[in-house]
Structure formats: C-alpha cells, structure tokens
PDB file of N, CA and C in Angstrom:
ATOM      1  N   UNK A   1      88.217  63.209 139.575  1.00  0.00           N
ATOM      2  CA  UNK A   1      89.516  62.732 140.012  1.00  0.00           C
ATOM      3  C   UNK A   1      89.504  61.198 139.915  1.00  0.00           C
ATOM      4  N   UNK A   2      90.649  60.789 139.456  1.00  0.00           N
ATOM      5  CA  UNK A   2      90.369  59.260 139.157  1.00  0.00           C
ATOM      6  C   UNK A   2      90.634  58.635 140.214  1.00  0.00           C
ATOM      7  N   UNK A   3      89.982  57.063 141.041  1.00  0.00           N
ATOM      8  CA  UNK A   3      89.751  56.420 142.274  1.00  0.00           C
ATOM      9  C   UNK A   3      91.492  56.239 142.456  1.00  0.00           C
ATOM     10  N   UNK A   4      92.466  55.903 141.964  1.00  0.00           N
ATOM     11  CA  UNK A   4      93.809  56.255 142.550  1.00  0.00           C
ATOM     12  C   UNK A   4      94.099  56.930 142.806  1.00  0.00           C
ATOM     13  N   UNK A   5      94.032  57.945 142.108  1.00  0.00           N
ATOM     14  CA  UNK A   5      94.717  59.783 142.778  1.00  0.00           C
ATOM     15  C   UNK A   5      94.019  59.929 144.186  1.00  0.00           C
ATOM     16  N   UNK A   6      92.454  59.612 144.434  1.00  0.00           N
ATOM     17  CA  UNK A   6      91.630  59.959 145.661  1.00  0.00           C
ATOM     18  C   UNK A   6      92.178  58.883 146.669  1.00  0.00           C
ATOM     19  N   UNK A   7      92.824  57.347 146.516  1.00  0.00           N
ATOM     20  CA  UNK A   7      93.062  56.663 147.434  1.00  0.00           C
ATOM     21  C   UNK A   7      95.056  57.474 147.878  1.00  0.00           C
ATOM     22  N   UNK A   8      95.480  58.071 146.742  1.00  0.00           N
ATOM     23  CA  UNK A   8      96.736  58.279 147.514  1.00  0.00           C
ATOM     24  C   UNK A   8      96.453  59.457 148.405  1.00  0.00           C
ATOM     25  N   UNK A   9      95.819  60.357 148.183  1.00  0.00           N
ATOM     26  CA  UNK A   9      95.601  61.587 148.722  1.00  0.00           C
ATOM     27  C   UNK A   9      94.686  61.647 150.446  1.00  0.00           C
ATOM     28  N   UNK A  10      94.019  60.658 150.331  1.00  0.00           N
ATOM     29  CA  UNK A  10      93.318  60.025 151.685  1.00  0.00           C
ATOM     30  C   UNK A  10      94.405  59.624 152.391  1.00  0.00           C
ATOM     31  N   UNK A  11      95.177  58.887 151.938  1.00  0.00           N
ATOM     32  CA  UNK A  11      96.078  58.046 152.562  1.00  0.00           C
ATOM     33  C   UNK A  11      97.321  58.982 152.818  1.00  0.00           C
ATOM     34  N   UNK A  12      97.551  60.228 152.384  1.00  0.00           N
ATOM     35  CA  UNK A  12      98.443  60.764 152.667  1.00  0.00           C
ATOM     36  C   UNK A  12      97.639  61.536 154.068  1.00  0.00           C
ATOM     37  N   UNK A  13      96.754  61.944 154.056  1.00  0.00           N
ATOM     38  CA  UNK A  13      95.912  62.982 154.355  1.00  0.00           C
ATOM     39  C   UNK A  13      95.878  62.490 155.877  1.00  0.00           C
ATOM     40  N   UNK A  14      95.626  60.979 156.047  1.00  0.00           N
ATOM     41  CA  UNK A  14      95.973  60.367 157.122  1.00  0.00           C
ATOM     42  C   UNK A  14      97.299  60.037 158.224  1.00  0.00           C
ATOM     43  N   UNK A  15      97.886  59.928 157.050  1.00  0.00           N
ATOM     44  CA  UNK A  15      99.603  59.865 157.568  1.00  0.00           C
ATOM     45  C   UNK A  15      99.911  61.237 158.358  1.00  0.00           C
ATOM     46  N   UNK A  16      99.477  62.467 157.356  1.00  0.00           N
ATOM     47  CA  UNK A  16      99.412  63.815 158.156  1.00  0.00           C
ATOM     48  C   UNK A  16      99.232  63.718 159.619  1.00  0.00           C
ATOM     49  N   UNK A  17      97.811  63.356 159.371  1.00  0.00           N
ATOM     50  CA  UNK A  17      97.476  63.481 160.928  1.00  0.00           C
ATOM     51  C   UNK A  17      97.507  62.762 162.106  1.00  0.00           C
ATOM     52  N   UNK A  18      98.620  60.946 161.436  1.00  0.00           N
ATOM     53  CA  UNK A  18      99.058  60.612 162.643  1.00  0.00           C
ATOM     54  C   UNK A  18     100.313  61.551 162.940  1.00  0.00           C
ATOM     55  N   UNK A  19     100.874  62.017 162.368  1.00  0.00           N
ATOM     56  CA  UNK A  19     102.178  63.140 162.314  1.00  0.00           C
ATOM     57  C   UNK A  19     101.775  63.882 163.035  1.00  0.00           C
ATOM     58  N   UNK A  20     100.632  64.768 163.089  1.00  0.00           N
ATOM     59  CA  UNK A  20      99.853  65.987 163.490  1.00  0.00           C
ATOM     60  C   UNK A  20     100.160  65.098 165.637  1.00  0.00           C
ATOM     61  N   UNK A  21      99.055  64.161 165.283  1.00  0.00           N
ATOM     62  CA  UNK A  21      98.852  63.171 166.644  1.00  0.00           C
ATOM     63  C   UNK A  21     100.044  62.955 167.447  1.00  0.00           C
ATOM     64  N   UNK A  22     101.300  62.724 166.791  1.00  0.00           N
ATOM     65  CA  UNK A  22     102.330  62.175 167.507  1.00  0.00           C
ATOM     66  C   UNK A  22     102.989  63.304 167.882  1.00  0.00           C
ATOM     67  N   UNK A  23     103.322  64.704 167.163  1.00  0.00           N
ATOM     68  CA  UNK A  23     103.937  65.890 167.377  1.00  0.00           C
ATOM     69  C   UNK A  23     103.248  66.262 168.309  1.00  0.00           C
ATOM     70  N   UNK A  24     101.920  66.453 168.585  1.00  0.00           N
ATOM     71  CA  UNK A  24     101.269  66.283 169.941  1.00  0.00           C
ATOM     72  C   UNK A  24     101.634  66.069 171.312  1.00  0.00           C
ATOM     73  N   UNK A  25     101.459  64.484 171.064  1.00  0.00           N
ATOM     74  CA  UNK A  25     102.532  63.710 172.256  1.00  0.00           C
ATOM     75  C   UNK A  25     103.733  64.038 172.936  1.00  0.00           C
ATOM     76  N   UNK A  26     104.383  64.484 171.408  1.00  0.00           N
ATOM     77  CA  UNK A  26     105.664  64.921 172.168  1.00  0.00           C
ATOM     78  C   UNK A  26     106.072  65.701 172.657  1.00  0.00           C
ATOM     79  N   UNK A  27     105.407  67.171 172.040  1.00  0.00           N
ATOM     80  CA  UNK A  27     105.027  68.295 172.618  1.00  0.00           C
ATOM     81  C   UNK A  27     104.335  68.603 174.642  1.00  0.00           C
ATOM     82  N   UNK A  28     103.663  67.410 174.886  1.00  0.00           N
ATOM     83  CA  UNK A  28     102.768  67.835 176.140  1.00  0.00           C
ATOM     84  C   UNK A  28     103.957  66.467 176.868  1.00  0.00           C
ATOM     85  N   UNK A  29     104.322  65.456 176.032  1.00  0.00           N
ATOM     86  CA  UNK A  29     105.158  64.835 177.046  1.00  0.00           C
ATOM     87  C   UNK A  29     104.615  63.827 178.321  1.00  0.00           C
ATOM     88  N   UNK A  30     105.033  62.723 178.067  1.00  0.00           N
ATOM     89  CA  UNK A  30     104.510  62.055 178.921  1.00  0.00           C
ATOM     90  C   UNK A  30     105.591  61.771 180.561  1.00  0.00           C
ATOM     91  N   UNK A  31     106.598  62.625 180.625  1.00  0.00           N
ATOM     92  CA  UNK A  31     107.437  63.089 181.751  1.00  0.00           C
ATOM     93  C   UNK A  31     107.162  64.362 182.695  1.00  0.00           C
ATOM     94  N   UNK A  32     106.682  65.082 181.798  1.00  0.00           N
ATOM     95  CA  UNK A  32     105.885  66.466 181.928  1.00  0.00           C
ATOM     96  C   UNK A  32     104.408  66.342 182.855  1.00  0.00           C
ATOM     97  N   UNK A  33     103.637  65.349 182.690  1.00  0.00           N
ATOM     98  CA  UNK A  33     102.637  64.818 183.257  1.00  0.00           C
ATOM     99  C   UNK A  33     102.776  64.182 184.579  1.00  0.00           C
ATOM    100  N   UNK A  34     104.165  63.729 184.763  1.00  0.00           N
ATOM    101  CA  UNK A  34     104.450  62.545 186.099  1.00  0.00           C
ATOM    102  C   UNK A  34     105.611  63.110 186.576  1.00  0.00           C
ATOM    103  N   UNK A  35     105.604  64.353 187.487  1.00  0.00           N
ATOM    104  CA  UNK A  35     106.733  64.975 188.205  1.00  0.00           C
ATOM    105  C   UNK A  35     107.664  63.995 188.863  1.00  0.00           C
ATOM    106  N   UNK A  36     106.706  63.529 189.678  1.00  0.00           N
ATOM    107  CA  UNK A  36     107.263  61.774 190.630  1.00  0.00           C
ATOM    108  C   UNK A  36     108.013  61.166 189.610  1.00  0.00           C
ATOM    109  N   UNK A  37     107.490  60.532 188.269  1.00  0.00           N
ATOM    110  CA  UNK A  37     108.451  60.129 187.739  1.00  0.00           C
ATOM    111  C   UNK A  37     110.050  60.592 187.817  1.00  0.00           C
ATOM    112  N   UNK A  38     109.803  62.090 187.720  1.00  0.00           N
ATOM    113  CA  UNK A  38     111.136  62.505 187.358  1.00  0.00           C
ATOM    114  C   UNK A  38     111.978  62.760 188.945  1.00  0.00           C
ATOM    115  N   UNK A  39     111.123  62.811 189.606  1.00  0.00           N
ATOM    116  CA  UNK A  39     112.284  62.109 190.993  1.00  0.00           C
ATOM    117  C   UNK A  39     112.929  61.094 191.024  1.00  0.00           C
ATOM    118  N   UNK A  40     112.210  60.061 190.716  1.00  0.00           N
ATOM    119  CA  UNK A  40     112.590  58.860 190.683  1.00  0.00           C
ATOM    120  C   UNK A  40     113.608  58.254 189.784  1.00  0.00           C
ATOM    121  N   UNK A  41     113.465  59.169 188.556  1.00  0.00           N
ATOM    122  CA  UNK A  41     114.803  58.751 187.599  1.00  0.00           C
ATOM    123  C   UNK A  41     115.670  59.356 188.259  1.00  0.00           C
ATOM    124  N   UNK A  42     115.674  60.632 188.693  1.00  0.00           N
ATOM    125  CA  UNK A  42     116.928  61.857 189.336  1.00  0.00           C
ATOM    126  C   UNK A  42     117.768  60.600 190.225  1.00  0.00           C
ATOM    127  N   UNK A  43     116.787  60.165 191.124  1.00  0.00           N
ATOM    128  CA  UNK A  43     117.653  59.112 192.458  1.00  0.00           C
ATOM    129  C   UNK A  43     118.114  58.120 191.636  1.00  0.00           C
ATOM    130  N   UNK A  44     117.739  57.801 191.025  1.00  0.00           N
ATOM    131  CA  UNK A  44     118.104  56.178 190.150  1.00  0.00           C
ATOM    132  C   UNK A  44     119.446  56.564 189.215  1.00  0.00           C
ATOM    133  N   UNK A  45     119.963  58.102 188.440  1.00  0.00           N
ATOM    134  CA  UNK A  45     120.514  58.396 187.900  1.00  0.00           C
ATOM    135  C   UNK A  45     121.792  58.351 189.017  1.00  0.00           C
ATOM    136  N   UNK A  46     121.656  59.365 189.725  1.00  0.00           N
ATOM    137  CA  UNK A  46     122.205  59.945 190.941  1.00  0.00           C
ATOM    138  C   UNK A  46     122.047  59.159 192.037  1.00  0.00           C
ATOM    139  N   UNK A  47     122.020  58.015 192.792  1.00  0.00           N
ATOM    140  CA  UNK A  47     121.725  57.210 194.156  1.00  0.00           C
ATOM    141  C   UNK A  47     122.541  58.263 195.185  1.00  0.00           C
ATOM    142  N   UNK A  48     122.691  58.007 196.322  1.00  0.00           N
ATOM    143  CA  UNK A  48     123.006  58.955 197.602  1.00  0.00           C
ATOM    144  C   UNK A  48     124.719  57.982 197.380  1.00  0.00           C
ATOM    145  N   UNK A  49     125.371  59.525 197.825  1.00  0.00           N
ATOM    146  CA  UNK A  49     126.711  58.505 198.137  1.00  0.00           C
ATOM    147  C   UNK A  49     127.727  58.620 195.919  1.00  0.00           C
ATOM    148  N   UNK A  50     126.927  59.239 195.424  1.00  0.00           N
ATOM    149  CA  UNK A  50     127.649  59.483 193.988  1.00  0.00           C
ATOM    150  C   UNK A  50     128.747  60.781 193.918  1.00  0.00           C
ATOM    151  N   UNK A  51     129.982  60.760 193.698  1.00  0.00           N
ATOM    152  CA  UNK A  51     130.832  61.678 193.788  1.00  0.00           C
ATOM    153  C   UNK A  51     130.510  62.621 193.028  1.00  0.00           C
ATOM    154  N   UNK A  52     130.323  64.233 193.206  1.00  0.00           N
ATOM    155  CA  UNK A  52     129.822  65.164 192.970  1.00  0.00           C
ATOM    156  C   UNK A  52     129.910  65.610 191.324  1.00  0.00           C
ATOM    157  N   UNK A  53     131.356  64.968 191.264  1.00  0.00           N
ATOM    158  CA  UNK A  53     131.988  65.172 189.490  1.00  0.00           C
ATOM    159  C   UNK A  53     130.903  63.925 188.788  1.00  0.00           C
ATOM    160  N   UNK A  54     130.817  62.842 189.194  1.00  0.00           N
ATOM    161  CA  UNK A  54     130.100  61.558 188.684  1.00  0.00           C
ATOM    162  C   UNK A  54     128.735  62.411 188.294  1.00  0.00           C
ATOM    163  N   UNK A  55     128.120  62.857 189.581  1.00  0.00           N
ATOM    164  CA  UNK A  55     126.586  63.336 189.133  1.00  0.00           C
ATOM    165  C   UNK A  55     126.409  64.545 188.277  1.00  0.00           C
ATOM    166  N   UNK A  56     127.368  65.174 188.410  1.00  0.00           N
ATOM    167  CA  UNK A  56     127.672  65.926 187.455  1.00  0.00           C
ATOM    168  C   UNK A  56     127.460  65.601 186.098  1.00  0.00           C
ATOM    169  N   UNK A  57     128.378  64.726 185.793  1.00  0.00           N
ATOM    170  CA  UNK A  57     128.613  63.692 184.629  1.00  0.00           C
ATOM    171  C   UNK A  57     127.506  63.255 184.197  1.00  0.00           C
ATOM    172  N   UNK A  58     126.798  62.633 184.819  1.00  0.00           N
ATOM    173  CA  UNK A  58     125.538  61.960 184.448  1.00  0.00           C
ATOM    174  C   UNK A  58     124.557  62.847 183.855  1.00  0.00           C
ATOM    175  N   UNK A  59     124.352  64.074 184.831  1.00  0.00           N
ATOM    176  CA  UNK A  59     122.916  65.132 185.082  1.00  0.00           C
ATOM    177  C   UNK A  59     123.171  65.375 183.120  1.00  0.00           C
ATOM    178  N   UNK A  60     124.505  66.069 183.205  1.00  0.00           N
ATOM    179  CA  UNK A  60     124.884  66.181 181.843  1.00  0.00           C
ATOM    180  C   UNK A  60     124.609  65.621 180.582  1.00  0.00           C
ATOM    181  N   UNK A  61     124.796  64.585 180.938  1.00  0.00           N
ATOM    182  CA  UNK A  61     125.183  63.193 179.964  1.00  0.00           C
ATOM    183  C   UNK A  61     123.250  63.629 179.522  1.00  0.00           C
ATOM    184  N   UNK A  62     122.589  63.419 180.902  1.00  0.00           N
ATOM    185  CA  UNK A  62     120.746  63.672 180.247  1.00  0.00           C
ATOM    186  C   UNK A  62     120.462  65.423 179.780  1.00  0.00           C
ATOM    187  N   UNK A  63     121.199  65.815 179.463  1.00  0.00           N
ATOM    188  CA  UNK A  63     120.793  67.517 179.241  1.00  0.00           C
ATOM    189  C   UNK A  63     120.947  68.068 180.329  1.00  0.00           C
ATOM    190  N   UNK A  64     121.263  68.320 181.150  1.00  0.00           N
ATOM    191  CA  UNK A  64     121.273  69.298 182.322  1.00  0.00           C
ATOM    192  C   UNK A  64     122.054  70.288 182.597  1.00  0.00           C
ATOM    193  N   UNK A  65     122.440  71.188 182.433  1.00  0.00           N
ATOM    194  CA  UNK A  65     123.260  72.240 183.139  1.00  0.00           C
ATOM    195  C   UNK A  65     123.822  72.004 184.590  1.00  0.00           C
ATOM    196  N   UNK A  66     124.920  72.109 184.917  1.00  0.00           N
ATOM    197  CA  UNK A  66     124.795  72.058 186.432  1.00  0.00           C
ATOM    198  C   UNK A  66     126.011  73.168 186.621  1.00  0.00           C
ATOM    199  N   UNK A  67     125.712  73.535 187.933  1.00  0.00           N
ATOM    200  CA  UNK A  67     126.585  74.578 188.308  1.00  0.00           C
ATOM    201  C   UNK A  67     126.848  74.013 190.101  1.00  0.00           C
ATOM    202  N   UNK A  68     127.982  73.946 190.415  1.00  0.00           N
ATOM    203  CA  UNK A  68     128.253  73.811 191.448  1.00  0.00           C
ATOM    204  C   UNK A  68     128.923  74.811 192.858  1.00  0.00           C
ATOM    205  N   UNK A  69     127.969  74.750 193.477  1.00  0.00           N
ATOM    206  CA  UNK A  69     128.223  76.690 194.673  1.00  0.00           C
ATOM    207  C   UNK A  69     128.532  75.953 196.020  1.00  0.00           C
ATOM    208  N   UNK A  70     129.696  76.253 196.197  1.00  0.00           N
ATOM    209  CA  UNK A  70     130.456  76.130 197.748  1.00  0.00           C
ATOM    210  C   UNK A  70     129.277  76.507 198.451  1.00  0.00           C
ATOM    211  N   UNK A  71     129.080  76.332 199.598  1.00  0.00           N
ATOM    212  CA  UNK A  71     128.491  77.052 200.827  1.00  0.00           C
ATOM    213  C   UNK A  71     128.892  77.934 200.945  1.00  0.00           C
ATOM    214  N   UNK A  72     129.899  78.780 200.555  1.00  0.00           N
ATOM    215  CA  UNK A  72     130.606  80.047 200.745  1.00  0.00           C
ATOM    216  C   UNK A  72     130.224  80.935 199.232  1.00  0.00           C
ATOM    217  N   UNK A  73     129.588  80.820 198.833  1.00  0.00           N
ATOM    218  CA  UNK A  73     128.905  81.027 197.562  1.00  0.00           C
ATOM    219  C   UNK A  73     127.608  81.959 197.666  1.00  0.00           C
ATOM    220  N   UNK A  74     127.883  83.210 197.498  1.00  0.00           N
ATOM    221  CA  UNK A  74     126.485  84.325 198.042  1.00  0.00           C
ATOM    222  C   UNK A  74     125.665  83.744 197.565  1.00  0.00           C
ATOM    223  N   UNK A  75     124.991  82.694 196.129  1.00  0.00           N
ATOM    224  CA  UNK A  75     123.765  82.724 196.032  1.00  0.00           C
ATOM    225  C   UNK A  75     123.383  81.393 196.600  1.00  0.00           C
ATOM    226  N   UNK A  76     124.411  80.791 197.426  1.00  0.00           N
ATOM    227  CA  UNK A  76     124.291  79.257 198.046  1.00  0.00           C
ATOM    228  C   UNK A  76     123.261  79.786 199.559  1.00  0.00           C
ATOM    229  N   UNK A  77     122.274  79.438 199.869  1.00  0.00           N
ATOM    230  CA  UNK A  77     121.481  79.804 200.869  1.00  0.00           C
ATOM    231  C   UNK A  77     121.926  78.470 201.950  1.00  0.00           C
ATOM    232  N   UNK A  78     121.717  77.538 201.578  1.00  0.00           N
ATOM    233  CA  UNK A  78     121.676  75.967 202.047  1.00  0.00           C
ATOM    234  C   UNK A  78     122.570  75.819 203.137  1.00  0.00           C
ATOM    235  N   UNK A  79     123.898  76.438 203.310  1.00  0.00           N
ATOM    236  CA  UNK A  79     124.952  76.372 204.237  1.00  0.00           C
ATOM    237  C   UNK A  79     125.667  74.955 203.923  1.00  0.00           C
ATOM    238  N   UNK A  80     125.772  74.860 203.045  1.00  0.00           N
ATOM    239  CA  UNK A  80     126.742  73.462 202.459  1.00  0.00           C
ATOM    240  C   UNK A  80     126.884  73.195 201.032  1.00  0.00           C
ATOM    241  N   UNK A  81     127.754  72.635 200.688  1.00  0.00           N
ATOM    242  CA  UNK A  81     127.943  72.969 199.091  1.00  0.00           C
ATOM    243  C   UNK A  81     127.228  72.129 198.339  1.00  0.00           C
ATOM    244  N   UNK A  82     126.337  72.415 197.311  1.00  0.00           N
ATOM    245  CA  UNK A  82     125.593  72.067 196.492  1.00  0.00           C
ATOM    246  C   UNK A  82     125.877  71.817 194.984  1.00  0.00           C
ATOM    247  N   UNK A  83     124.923  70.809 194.352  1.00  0.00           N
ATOM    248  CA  UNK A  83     125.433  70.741 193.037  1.00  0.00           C
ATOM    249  C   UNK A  83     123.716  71.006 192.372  1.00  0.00           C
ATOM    250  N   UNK A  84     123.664  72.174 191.463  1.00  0.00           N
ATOM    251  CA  UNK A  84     122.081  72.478 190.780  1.00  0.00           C
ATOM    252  C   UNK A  84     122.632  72.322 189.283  1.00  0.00           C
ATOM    253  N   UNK A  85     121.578  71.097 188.789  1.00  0.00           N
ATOM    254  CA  UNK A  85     121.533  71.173 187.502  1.00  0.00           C
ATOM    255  C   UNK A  85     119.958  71.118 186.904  1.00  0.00           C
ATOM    256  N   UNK A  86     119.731  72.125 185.804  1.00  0.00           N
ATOM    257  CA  UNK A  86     118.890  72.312 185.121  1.00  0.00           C
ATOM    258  C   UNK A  86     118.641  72.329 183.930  1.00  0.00           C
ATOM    259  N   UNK A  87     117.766  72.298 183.197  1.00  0.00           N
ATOM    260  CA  UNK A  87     117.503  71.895 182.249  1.00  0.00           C
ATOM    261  C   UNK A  87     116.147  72.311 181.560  1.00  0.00           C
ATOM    262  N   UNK A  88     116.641  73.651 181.023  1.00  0.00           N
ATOM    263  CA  UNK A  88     114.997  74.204 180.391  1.00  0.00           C
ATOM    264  C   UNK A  88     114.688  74.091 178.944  1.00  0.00           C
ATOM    265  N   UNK A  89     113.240  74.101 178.896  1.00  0.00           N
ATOM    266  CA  UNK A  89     112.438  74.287 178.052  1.00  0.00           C
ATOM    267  C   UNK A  89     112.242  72.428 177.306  1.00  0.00           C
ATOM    268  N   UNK A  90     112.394  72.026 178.031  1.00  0.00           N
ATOM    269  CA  UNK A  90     111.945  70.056 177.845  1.00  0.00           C
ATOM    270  C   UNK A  90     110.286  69.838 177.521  1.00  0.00           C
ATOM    271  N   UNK A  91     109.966  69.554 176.388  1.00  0.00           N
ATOM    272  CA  UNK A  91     108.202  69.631 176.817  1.00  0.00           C
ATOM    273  C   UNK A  91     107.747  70.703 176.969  1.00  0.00           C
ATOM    274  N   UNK A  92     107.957  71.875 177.037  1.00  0.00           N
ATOM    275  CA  UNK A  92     107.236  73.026 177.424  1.00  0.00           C
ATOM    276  C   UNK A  92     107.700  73.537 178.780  1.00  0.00           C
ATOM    277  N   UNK A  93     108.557  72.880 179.547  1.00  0.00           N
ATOM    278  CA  UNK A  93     108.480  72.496 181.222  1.00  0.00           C
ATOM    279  C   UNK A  93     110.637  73.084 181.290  1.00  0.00           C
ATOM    280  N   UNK A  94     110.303  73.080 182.493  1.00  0.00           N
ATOM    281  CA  UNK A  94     112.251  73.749 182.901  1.00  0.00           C
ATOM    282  C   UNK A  94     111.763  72.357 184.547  1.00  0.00           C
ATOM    283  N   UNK A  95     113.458  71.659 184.359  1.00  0.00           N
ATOM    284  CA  UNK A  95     113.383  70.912 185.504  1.00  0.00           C
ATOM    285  C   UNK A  95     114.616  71.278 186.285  1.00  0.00           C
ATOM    286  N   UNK A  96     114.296  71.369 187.144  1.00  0.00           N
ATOM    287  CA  UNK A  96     115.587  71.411 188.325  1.00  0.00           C
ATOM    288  C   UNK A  96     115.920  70.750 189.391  1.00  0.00           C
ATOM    289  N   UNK A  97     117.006  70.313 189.851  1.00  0.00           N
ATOM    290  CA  UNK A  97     117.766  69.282 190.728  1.00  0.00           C
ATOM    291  C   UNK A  97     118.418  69.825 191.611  1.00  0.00           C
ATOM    292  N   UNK A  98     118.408  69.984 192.955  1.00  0.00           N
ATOM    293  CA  UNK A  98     119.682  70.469 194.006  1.00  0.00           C
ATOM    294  C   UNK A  98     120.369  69.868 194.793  1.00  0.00           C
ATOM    295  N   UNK A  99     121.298  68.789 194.596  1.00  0.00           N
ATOM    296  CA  UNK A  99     122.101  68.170 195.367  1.00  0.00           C
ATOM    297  C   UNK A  99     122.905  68.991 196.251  1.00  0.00           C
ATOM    298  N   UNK A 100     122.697  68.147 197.692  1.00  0.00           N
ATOM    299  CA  UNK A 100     123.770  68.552 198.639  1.00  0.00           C
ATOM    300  C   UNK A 100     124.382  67.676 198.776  1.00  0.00           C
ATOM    301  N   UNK A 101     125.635  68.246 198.905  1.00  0.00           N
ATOM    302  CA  UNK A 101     127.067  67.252 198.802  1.00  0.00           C
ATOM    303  C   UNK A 101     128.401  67.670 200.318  1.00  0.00           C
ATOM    304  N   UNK A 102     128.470  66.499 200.996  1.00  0.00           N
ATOM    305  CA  UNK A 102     129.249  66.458 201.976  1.00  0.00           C
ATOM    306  C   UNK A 102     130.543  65.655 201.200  1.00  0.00           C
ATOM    307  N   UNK A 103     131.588  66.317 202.024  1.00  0.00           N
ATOM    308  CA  UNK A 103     132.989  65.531 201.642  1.00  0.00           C
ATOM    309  C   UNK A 103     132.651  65.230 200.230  1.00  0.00           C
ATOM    310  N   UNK A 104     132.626  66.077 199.027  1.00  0.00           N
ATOM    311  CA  UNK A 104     132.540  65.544 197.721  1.00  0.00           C
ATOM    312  C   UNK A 104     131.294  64.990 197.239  1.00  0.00           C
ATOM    313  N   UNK A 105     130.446  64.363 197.840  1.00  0.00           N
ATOM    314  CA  UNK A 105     129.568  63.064 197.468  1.00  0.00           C
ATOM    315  C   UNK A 105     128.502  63.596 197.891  1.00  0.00           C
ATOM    316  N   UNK A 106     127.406  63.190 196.949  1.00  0.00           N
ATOM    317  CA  UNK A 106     126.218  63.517 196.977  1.00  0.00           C
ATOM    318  C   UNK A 106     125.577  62.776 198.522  1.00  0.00           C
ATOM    319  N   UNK A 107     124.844  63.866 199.287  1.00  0.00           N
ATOM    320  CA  UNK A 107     124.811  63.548 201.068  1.00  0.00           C
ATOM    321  C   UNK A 107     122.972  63.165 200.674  1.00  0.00           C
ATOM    322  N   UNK A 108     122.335  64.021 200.047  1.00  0.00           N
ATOM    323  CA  UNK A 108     120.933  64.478 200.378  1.00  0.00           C
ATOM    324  C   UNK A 108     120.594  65.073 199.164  1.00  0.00           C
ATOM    325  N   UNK A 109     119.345  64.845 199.010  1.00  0.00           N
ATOM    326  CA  UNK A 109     118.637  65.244 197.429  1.00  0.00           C
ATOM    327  C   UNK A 109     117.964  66.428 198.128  1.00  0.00           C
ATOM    328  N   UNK A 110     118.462  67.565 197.632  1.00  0.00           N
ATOM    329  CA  UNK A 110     117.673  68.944 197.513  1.00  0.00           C
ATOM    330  C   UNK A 110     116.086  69.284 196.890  1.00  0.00           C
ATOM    331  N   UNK A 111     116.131  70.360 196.763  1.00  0.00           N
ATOM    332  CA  UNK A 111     114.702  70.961 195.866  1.00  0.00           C
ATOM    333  C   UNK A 111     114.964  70.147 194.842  1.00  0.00           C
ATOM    334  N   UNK A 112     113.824  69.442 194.287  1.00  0.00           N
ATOM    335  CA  UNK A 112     113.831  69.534 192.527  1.00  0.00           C
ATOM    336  C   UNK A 112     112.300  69.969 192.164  1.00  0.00           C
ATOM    337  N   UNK A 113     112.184  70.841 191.095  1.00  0.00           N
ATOM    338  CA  UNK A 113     111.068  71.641 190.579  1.00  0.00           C
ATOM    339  C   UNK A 113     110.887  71.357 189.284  1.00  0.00           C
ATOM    340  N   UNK A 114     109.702  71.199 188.980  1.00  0.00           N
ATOM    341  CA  UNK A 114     109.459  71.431 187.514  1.00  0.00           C
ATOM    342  C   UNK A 114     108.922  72.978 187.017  1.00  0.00           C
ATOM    343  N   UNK A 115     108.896  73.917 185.908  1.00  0.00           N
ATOM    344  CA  UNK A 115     108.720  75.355 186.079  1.00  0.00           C
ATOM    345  C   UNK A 115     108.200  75.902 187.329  1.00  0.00           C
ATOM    346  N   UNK A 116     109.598  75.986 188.195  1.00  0.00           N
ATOM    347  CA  UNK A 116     109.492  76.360 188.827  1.00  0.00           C
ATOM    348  C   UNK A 116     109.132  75.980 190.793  1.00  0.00           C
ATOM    349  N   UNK A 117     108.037  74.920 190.737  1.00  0.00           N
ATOM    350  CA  UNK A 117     107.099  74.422 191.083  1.00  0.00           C
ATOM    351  C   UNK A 117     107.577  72.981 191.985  1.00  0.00           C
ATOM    352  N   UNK A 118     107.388  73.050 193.408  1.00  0.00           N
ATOM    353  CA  UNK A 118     108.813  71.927 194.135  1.00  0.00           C
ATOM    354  C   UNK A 118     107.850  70.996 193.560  1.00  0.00           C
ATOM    355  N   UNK A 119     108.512  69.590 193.555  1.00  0.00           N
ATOM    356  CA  UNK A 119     107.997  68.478 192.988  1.00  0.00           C
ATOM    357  C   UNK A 119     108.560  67.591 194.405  1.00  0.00           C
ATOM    358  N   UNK A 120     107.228  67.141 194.842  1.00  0.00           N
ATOM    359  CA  UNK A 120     107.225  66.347 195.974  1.00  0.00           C
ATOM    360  C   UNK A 120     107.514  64.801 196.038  1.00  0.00           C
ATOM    361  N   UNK A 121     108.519  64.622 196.898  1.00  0.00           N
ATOM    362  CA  UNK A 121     109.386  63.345 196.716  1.00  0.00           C
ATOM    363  C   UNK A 121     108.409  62.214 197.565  1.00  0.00           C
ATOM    364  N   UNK A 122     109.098  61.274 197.321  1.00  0.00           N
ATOM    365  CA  UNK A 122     108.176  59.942 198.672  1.00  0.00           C
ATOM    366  C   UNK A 122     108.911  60.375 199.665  1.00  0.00           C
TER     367      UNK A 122
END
C-alpha cells in the first residue's frame, strides 16, 4: 500500500474513533450523572412564584411534557393542583418535575425523579 493511502486511512481510522468517543459522551450524558444539577436548572427555569401557564411554557420550550391535575383530579394525590412535566428517554434516563401551584402560580417544587428515582433537593 503506498505511504499516502496508509496516512489517509490512519487518519480516517482516528476520526472514527473520536466519533466512536464523543457518541459515547452523549449517550451516558453529563446531566444524567448530576441529578442536583437538574434541580437546580428546574428552579432556575421555573423560580417560586412563576404563573402555572409560564412554567408550563418553559418546561416545554426544554422538552417536557406537562400535564396539569386539579386537586380534584383522581390521579392528583397531593390535595392541591399540580403541574407534572416529563420528559423521557434523555440520555438513557426519564426526568420528572411536580409543581404545586396555589392561586395559579407555582407555590412549592414537588417530587422531581430521574427513572423513576426522587432526586434530592438542597
């Protein structure tokens, strides 16, 4: 094989496997690793006191599903109306958010879980 054909083919061969390396990364996720992180964006997205349609808006705006259940809502347990948005299969991982909302506005940050799994706030 002549010394050019062997330097493009190395050099491709490499490129592969930063490709290989980075599909990696993105795959295991460096959000996926730091639950806390993802509290911390949730409050920073959402602060206390955000009108229920707003966080809505937002949760959205990042991928989220949200569904919003009166307190009068059989699968609402909480006794006050809530806003849950989720968002599966991110990284390998499903995240979830449960705002409780007084008079409209986000009152109190609910459960949030990563598969499944409560993710513990400060």
């Amino acid at each position: 094989m002549p010394p050019i054909l062997r330097l493009i083919m190395s050099n491709m061969n490499f490129r592969f496997l930063i490709l290989l390396a980075a599909l990696g990364w993105l795959a295991g996720g460096c959000v996926s690793s730091n639950p806390q992180h993802f509290t911390a964006q949730v409050r920073k997205w959402v602060p206390l006191g955000t009108p229920a349609a707003q966080a809505e808006q937002v949760m959205t705006r990042h991928g989220f599903d949200c569904q919003l259940l009166t307190k009068d809502h059989p699968f609402n347990q909480s006794g006050a109306d809530c806003l849950i948005c989720d968002k599966e299969h991110v990284r390998l991982h499903d995240w979830s958010v449960k705002f409780i909302l007084e008079d409209g506005k986000v009152s109190k940050y609910g459960r949030m879980s990563v598969d499944g799994r409560p993710v513990e706030s400060d």
